[in-house]
PDB file of N, CA and C in Angstrom:
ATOM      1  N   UNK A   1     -42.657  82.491 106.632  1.00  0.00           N
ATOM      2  CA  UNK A   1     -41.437  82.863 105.931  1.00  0.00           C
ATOM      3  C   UNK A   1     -40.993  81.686 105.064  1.00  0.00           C
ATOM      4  N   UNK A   2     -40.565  81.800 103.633  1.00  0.00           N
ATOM      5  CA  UNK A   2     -40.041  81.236 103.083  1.00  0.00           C
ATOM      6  C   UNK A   2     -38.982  80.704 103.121  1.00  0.00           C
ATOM      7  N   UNK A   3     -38.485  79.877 102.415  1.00  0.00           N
ATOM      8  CA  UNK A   3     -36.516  79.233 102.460  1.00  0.00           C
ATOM      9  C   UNK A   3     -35.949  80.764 101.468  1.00  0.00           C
ATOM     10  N   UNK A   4     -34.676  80.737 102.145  1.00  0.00           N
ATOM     11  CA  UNK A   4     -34.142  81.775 101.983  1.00  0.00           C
ATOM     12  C   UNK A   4     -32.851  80.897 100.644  1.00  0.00           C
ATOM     13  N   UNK A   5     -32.643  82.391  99.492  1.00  0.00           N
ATOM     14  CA  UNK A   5     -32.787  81.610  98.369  1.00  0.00           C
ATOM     15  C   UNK A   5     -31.625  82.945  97.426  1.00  0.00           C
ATOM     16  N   UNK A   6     -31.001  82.772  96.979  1.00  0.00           N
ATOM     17  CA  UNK A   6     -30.072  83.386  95.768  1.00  0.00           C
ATOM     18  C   UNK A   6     -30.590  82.907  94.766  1.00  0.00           C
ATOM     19  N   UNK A   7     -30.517  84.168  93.665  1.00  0.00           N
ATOM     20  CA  UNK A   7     -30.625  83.701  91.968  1.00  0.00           C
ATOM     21  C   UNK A   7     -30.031  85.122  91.251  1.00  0.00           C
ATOM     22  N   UNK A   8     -29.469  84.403  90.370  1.00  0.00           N
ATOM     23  CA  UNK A   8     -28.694  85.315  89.663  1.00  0.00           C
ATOM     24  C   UNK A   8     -29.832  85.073  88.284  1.00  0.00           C
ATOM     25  N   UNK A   9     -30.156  86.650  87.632  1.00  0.00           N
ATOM     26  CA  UNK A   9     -31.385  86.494  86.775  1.00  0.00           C
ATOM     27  C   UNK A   9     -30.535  87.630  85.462  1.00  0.00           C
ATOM     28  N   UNK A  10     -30.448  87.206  84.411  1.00  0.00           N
ATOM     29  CA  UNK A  10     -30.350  87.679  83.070  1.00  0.00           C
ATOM     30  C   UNK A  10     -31.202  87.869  81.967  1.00  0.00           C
ATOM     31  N   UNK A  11     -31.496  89.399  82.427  1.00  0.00           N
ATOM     32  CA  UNK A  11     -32.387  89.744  81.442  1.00  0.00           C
ATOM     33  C   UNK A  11     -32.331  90.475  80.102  1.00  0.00           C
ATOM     34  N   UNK A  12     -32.658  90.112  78.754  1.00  0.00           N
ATOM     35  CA  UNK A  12     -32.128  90.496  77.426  1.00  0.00           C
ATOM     36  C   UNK A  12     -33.459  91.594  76.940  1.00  0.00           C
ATOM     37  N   UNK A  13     -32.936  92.007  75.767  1.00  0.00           N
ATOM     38  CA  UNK A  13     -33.830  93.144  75.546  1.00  0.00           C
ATOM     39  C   UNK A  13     -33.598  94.827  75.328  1.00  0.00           C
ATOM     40  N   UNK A  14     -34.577  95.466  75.135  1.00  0.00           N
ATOM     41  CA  UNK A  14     -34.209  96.857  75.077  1.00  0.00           C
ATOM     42  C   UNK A  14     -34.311  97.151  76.532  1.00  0.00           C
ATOM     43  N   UNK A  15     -33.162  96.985  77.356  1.00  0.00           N
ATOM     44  CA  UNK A  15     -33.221  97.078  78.860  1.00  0.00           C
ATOM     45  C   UNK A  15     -32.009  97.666  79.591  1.00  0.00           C
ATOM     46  N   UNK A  16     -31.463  98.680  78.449  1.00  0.00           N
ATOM     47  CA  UNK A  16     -30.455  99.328  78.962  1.00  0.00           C
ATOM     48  C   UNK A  16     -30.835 101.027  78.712  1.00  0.00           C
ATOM     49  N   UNK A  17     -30.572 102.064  79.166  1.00  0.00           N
ATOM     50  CA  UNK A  17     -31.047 103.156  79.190  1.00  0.00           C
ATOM     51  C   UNK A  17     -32.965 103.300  79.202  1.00  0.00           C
ATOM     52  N   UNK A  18     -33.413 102.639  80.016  1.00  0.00           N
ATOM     53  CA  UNK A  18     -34.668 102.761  80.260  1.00  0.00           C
ATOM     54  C   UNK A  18     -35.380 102.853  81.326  1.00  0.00           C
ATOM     55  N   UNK A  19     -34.323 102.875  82.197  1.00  0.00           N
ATOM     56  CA  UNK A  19     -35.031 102.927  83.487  1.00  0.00           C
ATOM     57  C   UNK A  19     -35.019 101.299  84.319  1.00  0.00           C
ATOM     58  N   UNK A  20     -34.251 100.560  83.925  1.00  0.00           N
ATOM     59  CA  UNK A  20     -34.472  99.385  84.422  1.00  0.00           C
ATOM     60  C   UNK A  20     -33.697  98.870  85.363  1.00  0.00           C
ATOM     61  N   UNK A  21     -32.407  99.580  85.879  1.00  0.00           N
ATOM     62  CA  UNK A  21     -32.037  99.150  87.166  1.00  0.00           C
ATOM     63  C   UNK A  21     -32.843  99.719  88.321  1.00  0.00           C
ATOM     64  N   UNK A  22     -33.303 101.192  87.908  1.00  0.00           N
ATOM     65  CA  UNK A  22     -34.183 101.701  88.772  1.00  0.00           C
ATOM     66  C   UNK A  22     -35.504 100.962  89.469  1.00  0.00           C
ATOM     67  N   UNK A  23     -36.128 100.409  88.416  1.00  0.00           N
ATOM     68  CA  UNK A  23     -37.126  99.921  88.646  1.00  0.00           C
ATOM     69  C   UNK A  23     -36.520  98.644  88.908  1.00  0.00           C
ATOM     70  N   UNK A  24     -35.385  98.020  88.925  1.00  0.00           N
ATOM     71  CA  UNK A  24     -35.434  96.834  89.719  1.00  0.00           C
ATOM     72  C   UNK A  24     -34.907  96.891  91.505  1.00  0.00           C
ATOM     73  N   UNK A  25     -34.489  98.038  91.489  1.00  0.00           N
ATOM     74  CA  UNK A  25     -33.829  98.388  92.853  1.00  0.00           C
ATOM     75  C   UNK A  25     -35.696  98.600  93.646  1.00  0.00           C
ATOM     76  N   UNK A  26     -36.408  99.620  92.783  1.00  0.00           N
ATOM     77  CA  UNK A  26     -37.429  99.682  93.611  1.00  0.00           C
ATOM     78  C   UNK A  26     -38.182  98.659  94.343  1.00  0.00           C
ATOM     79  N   UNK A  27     -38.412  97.914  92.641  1.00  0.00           N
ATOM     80  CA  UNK A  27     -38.848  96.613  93.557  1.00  0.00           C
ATOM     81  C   UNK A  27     -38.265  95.339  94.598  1.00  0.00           C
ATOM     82  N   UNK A  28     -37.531  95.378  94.081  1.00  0.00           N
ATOM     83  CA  UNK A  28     -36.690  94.355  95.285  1.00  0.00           C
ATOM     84  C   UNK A  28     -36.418  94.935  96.664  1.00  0.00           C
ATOM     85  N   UNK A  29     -36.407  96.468  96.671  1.00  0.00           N
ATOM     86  CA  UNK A  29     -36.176  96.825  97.838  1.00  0.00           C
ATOM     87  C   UNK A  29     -37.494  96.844  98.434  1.00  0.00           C
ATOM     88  N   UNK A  30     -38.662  96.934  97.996  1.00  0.00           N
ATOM     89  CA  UNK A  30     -39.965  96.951  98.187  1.00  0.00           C
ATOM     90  C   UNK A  30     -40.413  95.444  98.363  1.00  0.00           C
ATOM     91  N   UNK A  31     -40.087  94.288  98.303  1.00  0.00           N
ATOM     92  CA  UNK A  31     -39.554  93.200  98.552  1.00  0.00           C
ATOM     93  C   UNK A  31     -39.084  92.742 100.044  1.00  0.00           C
ATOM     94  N   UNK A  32     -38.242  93.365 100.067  1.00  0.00           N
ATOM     95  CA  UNK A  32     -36.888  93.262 101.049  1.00  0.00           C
ATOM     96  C   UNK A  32     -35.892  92.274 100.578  1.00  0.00           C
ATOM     97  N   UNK A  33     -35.400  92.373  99.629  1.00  0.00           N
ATOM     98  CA  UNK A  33     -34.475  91.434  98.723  1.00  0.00           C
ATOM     99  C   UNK A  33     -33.116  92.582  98.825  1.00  0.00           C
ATOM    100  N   UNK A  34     -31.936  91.649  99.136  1.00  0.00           N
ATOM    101  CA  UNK A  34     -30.845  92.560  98.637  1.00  0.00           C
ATOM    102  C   UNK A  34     -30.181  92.043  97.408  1.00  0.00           C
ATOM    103  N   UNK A  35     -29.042  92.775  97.153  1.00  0.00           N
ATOM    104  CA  UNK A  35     -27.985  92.496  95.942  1.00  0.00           C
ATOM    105  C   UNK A  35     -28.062  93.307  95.502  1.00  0.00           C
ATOM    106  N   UNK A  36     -27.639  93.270  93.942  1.00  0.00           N
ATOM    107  CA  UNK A  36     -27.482  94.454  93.095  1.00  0.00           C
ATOM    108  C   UNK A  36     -28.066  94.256  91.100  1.00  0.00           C
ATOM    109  N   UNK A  37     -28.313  95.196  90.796  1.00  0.00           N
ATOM    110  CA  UNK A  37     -28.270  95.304  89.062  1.00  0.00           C
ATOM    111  C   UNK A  37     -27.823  95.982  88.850  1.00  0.00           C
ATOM    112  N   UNK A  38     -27.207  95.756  87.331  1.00  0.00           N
ATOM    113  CA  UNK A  38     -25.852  96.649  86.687  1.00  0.00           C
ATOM    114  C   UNK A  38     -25.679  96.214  85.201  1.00  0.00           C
ATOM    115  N   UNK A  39     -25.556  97.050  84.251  1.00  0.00           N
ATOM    116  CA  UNK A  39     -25.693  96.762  82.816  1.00  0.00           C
ATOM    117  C   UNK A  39     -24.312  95.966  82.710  1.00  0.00           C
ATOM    118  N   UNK A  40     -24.675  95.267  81.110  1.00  0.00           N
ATOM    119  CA  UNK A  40     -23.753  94.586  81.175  1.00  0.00           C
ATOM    120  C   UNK A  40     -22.906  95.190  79.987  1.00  0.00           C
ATOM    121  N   UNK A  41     -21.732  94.824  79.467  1.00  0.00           N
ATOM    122  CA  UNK A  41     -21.055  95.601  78.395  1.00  0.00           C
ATOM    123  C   UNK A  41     -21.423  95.694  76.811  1.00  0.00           C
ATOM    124  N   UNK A  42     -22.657  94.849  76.745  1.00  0.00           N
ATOM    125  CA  UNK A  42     -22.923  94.054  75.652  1.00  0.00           C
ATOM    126  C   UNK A  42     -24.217  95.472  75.325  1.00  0.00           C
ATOM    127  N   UNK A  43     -24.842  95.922  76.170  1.00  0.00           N
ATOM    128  CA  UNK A  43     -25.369  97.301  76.262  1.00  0.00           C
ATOM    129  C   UNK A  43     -27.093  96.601  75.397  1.00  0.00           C
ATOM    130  N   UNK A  44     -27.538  95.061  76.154  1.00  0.00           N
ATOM    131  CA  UNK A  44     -28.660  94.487  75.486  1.00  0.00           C
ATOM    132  C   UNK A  44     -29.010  94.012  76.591  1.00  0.00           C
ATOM    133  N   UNK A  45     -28.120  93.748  78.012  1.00  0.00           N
ATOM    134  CA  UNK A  45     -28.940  92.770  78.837  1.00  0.00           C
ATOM    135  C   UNK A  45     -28.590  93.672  79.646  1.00  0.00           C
ATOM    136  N   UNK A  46     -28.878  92.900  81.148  1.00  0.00           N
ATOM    137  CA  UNK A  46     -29.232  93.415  82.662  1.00  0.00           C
ATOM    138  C   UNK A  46     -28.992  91.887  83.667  1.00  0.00           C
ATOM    139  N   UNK A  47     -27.625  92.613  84.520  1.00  0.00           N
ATOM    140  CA  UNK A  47     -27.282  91.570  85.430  1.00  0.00           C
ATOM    141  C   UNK A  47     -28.075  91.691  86.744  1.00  0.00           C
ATOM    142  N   UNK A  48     -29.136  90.887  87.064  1.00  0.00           N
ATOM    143  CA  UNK A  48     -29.485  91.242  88.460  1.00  0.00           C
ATOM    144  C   UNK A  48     -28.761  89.812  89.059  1.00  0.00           C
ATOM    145  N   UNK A  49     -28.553  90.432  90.695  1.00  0.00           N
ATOM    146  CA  UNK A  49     -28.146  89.267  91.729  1.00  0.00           C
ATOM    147  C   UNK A  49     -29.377  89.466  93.043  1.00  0.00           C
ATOM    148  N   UNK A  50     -29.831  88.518  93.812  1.00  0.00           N
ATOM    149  CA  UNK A  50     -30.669  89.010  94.374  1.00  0.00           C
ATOM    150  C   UNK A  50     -30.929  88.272  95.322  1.00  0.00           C
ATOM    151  N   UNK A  51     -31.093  88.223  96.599  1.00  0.00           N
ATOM    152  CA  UNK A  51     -31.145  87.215  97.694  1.00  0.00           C
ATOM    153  C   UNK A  51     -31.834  87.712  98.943  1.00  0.00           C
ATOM    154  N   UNK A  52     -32.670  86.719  99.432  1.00  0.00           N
ATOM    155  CA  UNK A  52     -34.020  86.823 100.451  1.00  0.00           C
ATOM    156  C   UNK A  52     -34.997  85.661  99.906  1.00  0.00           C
ATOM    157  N   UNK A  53     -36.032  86.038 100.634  1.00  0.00           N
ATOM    158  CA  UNK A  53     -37.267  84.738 100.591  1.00  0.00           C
ATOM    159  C   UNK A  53     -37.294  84.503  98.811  1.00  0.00           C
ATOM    160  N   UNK A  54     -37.376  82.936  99.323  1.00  0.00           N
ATOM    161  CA  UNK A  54     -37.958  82.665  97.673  1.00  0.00           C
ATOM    162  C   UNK A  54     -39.046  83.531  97.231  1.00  0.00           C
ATOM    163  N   UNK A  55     -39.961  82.991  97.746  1.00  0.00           N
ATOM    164  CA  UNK A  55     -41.036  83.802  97.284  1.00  0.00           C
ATOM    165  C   UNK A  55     -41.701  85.205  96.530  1.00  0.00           C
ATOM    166  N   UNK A  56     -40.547  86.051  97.546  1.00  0.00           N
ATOM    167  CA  UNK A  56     -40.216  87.034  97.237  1.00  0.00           C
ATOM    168  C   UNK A  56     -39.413  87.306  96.018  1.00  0.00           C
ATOM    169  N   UNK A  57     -38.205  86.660  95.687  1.00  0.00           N
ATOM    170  CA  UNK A  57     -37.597  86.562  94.365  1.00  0.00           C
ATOM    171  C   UNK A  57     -38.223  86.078  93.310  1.00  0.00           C
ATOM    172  N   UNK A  58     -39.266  84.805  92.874  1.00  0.00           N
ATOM    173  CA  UNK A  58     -40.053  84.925  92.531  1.00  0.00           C
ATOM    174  C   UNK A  58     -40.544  86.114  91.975  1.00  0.00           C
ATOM    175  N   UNK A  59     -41.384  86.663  93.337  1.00  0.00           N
ATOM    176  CA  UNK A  59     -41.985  87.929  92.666  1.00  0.00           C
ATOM    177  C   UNK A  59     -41.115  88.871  91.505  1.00  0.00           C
ATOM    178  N   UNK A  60     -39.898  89.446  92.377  1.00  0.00           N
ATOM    179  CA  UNK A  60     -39.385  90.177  91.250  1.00  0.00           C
ATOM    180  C   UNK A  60     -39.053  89.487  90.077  1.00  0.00           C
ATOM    181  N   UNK A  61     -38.797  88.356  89.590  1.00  0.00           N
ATOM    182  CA  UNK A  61     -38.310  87.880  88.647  1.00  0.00           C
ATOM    183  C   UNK A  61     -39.530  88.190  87.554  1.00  0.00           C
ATOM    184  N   UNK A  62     -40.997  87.786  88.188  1.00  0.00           N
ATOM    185  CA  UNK A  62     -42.172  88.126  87.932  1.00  0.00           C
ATOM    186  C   UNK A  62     -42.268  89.707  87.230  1.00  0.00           C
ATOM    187  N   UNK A  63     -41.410  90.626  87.518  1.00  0.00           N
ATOM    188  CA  UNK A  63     -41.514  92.152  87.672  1.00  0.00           C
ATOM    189  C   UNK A  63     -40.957  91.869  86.456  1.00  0.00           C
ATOM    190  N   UNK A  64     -39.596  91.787  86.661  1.00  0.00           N
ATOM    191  CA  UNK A  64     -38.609  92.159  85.182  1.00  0.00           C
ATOM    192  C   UNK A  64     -38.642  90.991  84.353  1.00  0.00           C
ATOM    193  N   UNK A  65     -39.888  90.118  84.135  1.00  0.00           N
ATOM    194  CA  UNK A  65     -40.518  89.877  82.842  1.00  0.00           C
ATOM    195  C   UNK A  65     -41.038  90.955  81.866  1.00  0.00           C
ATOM    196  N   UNK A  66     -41.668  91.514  83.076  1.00  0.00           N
ATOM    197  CA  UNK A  66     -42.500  93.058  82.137  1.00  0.00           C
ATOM    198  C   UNK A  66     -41.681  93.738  82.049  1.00  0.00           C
ATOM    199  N   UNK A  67     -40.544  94.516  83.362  1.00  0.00           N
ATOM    200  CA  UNK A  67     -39.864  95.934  83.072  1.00  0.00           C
ATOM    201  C   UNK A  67     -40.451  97.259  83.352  1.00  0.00           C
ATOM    202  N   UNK A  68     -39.774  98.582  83.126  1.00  0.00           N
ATOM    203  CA  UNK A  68     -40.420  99.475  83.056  1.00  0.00           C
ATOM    204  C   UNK A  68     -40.981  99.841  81.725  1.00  0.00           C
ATOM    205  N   UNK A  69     -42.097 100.826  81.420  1.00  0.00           N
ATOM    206  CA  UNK A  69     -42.934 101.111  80.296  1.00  0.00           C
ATOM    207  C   UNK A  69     -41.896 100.874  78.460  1.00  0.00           C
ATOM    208  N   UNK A  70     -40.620 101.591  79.348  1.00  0.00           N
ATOM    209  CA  UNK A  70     -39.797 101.739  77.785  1.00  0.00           C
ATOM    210  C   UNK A  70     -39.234 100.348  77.425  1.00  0.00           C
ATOM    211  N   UNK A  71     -39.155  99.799  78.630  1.00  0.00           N
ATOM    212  CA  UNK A  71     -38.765  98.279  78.342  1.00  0.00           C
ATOM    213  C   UNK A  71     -39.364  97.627  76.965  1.00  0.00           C
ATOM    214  N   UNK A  72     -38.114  96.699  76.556  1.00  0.00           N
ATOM    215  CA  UNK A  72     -38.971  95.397  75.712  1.00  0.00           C
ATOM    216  C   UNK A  72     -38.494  94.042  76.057  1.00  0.00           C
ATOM    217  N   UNK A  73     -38.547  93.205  77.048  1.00  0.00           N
ATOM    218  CA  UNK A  73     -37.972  92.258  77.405  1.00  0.00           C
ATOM    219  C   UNK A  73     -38.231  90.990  76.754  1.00  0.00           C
ATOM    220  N   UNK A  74     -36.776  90.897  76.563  1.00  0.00           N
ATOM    221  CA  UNK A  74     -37.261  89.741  75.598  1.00  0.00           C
ATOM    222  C   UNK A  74     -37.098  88.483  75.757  1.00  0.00           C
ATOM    223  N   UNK A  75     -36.013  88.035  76.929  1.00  0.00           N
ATOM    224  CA  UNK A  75     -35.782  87.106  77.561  1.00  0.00           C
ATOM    225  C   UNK A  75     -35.112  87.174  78.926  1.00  0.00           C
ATOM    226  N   UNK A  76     -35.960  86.272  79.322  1.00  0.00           N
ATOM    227  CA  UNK A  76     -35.128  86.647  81.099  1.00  0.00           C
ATOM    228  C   UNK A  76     -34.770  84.788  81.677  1.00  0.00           C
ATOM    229  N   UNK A  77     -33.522  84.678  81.936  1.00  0.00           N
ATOM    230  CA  UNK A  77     -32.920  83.705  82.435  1.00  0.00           C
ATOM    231  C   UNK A  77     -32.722  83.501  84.447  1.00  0.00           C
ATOM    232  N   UNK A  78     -33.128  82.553  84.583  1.00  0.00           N
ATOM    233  CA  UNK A  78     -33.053  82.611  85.984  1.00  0.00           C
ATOM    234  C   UNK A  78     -31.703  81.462  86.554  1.00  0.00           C
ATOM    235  N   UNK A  79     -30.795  81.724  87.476  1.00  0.00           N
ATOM    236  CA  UNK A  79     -30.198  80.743  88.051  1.00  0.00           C
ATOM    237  C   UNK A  79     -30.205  80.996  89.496  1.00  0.00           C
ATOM    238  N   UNK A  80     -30.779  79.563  90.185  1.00  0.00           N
ATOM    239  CA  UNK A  80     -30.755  79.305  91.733  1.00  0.00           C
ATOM    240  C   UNK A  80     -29.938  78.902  92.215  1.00  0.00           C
ATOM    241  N   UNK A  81     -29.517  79.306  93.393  1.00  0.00           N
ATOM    242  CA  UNK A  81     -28.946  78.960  94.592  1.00  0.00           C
ATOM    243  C   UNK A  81     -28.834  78.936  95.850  1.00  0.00           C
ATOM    244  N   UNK A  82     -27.770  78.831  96.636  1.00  0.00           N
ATOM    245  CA  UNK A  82     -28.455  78.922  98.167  1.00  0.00           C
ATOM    246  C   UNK A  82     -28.189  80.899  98.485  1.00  0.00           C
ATOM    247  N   UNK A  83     -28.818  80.643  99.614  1.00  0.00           N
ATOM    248  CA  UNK A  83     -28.315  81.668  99.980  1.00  0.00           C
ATOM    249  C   UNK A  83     -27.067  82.250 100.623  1.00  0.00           C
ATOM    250  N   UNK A  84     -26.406  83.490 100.669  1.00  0.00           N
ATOM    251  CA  UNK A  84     -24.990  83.679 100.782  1.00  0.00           C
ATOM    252  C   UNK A  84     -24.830  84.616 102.211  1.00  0.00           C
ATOM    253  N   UNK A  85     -25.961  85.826 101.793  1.00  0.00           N
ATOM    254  CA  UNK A  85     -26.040  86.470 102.541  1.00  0.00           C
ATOM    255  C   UNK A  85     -25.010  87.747 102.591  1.00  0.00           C
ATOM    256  N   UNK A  86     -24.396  87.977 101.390  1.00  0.00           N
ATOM    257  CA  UNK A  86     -23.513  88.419 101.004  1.00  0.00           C
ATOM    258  C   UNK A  86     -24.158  89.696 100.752  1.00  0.00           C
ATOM    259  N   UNK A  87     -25.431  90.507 100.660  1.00  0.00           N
ATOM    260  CA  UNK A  87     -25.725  91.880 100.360  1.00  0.00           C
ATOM    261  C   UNK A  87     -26.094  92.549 101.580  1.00  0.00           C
ATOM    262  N   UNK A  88     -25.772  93.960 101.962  1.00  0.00           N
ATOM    263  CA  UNK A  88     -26.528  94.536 102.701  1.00  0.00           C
ATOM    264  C   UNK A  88     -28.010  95.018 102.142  1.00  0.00           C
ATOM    265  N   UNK A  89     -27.891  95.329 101.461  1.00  0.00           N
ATOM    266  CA  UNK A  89     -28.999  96.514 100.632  1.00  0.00           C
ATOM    267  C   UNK A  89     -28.969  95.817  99.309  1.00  0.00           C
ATOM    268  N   UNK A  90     -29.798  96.741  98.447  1.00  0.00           N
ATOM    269  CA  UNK A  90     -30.138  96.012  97.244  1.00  0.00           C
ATOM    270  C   UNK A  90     -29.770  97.545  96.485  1.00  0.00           C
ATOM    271  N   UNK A  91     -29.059  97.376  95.285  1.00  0.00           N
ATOM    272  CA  UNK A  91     -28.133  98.874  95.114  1.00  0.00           C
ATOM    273  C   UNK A  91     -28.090  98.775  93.277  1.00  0.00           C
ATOM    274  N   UNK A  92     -27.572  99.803  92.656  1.00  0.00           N
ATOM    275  CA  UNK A  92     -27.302  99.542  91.194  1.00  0.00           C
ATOM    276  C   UNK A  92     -26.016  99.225  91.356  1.00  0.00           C
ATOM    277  N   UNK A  93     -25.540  97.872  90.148  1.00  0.00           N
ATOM    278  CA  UNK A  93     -23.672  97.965  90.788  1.00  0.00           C
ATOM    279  C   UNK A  93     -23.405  98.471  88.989  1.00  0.00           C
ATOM    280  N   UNK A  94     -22.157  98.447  89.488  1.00  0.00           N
ATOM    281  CA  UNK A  94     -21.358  99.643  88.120  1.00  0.00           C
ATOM    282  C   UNK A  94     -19.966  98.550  87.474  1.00  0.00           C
TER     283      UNK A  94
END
């Protein structure tokens, strides 16, 4: 098991109406990562929060480089921290 790890990740792009909280809930929950993603008002990026094994975050961060098919990602920002422990589940937030 890895060190257990928060990152808040901002991703820019055609990444709003495409399927991309979906596909980030899948994977992180497929993971075992909780937190949440949720568009942002700017209707270009994607707020994910996300916490569990590094490693594992990693991975997804790895994911929503690519996105889903309609995706075009064009930049994805990562910020670390500790962990909080603050999610049950990993959910779309609104």
């Amino acid at each position: 098991m890895s060190e257990l790890a928060s990152v808040k990740i901002t991703v820019s792009g055609r990444v709003q109406g495409v399927y991309f909280r979906g596909f980030t809930v899948r994977h992180a929950r497929e993971l075992g990562l909780t937190g949440y993603a949720r568009n942002m008002s700017d209707r270009k990026t994607v707020e994910v929060h996300a916490e569990g094994e590094r490693d594992k975050l990693e991975q997804l961060v790895e994911h929503l480089k690519v996105g889903p098919p309609a995706a075009r990602v064009e930049e994805v920002i990562t910020d670390w921290s500790g962990h909080t422990g603050s999610y049950s589940d990993f959910k779309i937030g609104y």
